[in-house]
N, C-alpha and C. Protein backbone atom coordinates (compact mmCIF):
# COMPACT_ATOMS: atom_id res chain seq x y z
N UNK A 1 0.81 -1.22 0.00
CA UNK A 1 0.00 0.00 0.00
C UNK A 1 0.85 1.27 0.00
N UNK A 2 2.39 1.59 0.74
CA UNK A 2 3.00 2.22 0.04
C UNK A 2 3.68 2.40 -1.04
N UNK A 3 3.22 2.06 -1.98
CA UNK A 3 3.75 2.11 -3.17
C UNK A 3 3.60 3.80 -4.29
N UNK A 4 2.60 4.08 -4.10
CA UNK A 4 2.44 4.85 -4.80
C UNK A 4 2.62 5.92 -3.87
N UNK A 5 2.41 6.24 -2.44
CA UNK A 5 2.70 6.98 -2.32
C UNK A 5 4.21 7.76 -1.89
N UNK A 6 4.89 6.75 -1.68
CA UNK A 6 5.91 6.72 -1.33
C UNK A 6 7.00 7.29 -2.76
N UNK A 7 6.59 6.64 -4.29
CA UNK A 7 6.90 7.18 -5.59
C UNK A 7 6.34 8.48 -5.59
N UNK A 8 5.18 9.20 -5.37
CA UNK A 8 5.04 10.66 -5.22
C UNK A 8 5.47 11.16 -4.34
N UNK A 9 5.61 10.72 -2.78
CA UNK A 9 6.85 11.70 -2.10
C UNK A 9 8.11 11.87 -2.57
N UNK A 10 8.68 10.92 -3.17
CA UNK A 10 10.14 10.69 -3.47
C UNK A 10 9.95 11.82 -4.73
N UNK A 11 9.12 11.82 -5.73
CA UNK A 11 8.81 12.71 -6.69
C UNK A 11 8.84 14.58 -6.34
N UNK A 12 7.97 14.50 -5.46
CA UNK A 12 7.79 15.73 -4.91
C UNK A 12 9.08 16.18 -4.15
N UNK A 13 9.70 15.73 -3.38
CA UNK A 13 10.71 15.72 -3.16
C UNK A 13 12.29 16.38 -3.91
N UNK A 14 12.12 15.56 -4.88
CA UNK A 14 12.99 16.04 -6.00
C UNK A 14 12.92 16.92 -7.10
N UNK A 15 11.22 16.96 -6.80
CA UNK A 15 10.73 17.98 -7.82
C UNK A 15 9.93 18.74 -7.54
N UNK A 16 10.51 19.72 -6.52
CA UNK A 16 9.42 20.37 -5.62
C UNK A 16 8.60 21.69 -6.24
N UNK A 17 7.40 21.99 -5.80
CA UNK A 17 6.42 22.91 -6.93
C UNK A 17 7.12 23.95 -6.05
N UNK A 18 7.18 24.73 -6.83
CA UNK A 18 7.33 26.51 -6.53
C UNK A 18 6.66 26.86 -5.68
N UNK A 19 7.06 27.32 -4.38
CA UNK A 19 6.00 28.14 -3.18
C UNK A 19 5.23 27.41 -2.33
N UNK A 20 5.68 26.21 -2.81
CA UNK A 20 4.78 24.96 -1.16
C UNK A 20 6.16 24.02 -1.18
N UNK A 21 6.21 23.79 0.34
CA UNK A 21 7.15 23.05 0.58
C UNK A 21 6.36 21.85 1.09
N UNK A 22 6.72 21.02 1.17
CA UNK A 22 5.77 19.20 1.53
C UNK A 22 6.79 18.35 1.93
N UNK A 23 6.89 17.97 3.42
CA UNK A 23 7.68 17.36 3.93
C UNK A 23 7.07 16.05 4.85
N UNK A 24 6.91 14.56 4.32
CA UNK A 24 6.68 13.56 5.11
C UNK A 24 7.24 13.90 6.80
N UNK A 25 6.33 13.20 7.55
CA UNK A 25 6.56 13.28 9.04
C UNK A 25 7.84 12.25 9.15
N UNK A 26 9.00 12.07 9.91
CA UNK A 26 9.58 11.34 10.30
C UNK A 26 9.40 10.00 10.64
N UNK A 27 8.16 10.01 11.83
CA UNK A 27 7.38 8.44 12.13
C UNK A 27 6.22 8.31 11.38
N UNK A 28 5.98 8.68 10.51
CA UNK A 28 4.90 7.92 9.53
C UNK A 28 4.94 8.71 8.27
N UNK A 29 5.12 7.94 7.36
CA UNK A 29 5.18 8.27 5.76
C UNK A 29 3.85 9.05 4.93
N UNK A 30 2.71 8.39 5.91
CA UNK A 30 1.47 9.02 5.21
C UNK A 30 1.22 10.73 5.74
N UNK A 31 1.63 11.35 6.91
CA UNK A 31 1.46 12.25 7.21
C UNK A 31 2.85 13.36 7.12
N UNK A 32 2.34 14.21 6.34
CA UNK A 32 2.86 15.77 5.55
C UNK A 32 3.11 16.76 6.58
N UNK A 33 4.11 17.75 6.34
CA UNK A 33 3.64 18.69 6.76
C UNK A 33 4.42 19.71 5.97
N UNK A 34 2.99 20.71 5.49
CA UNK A 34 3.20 21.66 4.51
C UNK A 34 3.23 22.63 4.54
N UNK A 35 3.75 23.60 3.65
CA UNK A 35 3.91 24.88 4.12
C UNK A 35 3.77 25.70 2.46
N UNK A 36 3.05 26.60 2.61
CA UNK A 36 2.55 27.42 1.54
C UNK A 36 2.96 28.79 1.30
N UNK A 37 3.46 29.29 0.40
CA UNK A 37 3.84 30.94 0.40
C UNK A 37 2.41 31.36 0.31
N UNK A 38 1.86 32.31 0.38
CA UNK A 38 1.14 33.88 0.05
C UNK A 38 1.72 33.91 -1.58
N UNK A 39 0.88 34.04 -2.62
CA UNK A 39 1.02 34.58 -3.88
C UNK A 39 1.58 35.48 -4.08
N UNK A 40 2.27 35.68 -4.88
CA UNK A 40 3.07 37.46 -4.99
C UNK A 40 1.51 38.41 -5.64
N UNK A 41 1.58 39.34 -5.61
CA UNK A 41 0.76 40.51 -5.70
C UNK A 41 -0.96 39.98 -5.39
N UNK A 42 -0.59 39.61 -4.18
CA UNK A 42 -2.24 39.08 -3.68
C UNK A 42 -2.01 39.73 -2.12
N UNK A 43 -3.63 39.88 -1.81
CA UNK A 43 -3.43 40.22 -0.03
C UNK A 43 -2.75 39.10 0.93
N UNK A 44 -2.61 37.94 0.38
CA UNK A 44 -1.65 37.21 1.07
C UNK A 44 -0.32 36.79 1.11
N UNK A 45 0.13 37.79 -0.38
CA UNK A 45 2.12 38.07 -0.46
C UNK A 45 2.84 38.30 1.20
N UNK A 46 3.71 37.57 0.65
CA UNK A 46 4.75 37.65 2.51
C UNK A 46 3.63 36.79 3.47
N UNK A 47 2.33 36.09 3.15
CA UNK A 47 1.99 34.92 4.41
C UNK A 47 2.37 33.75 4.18
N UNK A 48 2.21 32.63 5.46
CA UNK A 48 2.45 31.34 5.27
C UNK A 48 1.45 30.96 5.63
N UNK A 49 0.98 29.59 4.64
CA UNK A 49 -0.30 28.73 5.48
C UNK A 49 0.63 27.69 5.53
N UNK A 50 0.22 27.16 6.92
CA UNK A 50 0.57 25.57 7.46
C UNK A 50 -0.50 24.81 7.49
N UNK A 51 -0.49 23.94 6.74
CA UNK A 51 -1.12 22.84 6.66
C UNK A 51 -0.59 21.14 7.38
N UNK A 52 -1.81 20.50 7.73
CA UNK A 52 -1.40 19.30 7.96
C UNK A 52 -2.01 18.23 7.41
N UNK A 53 -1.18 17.56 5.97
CA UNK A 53 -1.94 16.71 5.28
C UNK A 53 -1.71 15.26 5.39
N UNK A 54 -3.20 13.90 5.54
CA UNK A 54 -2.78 12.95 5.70
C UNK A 54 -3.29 11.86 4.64
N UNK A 55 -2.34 11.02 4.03
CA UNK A 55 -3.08 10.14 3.04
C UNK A 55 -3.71 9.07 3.91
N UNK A 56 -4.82 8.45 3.75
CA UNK A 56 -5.45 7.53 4.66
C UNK A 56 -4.78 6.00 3.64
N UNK A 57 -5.24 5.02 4.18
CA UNK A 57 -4.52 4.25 3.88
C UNK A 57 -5.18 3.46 2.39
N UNK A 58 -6.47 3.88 2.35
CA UNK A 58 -7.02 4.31 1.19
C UNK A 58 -6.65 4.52 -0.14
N UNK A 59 -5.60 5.33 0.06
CA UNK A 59 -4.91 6.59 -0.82
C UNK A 59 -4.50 6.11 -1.99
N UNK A 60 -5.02 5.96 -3.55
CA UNK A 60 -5.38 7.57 -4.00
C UNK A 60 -6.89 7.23 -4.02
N UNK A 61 -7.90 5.85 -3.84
CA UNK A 61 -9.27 5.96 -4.01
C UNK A 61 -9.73 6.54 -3.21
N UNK A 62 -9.18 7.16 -1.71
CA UNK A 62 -10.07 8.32 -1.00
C UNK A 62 -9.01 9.53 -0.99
N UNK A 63 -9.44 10.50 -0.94
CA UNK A 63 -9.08 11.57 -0.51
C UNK A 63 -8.36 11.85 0.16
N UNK A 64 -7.08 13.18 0.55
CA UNK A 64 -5.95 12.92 1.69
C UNK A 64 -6.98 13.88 2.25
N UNK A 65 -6.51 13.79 3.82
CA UNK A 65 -7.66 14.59 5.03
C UNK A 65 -6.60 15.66 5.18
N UNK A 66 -7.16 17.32 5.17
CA UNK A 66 -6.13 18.18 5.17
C UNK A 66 -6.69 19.04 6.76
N UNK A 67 -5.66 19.52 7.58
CA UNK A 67 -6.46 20.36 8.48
C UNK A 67 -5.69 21.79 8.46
N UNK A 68 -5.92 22.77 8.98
CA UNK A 68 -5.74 23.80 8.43
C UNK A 68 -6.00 24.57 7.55
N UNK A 69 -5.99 25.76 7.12
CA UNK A 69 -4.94 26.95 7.94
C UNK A 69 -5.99 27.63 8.90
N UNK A 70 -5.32 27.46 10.02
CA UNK A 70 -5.85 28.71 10.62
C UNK A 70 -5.36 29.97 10.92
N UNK A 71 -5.51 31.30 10.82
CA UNK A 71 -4.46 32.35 10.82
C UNK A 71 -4.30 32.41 12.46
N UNK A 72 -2.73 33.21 12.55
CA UNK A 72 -2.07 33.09 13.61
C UNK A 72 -1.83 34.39 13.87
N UNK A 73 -0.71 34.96 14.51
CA UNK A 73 0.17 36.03 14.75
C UNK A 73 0.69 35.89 13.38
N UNK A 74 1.90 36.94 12.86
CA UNK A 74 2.52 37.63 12.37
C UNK A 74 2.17 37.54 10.57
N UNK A 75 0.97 37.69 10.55
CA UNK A 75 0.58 37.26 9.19
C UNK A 75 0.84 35.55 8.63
N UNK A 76 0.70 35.24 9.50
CA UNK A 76 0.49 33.64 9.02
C UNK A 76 -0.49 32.78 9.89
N UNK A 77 -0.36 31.52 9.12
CA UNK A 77 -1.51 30.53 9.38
C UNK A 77 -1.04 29.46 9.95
N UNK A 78 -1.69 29.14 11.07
CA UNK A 78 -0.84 27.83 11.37
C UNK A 78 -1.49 26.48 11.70
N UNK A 79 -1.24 25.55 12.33
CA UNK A 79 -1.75 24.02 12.67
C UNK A 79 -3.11 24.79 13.12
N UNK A 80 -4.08 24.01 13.81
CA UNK A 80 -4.86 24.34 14.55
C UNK A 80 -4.36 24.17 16.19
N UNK A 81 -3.62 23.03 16.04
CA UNK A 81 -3.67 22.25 17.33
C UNK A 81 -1.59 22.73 18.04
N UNK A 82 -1.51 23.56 16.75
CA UNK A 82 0.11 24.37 17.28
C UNK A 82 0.46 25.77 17.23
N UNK A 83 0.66 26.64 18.05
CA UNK A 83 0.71 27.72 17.95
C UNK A 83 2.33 28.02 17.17
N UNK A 84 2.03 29.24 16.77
CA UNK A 84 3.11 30.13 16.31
C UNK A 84 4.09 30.05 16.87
């Protein structure tokens, strides 16, 4: 069951998209933790959303469960369940 996802982390990884960073958790492969720029010339240039994304074991016939953003202090967004 890791198969595929483990070929798209390793992917993402090496081929990372412009302005989100996506980093597997240490103790478990299915859970992310991401981090988003603010768009350049948008009201959210210079923010970060933190996200916390998880592939269920499902994954890709269900959906990954995402939680976040919630906004924080200093123009950014963070876990729900972690402060700034």
């Amino acid at each position: 069951h890791f198969g595929r996802p483990r070929r798209e982390t390793q992917r993402l990884l090496a081929e990372p998209v412009p302005g989100i960073k996506a980093e597997p958790d240490e103790s478990n492969a299915r859970y992310f933790h991401v981090v988003i720029a603010g768009p350049q010339d948008s009201p959210f240039e210079g923010g970060t959303f933190k996200l916390e994304l998880f592939l269920p074991e499902e994954y890709p016939m269900a959906a990954p469960k995402i939680s976040g953003p919630q906004h924080c202090r200093s123009a950014q967004f963070c876990y729900r369940s972690r402060p700034c």
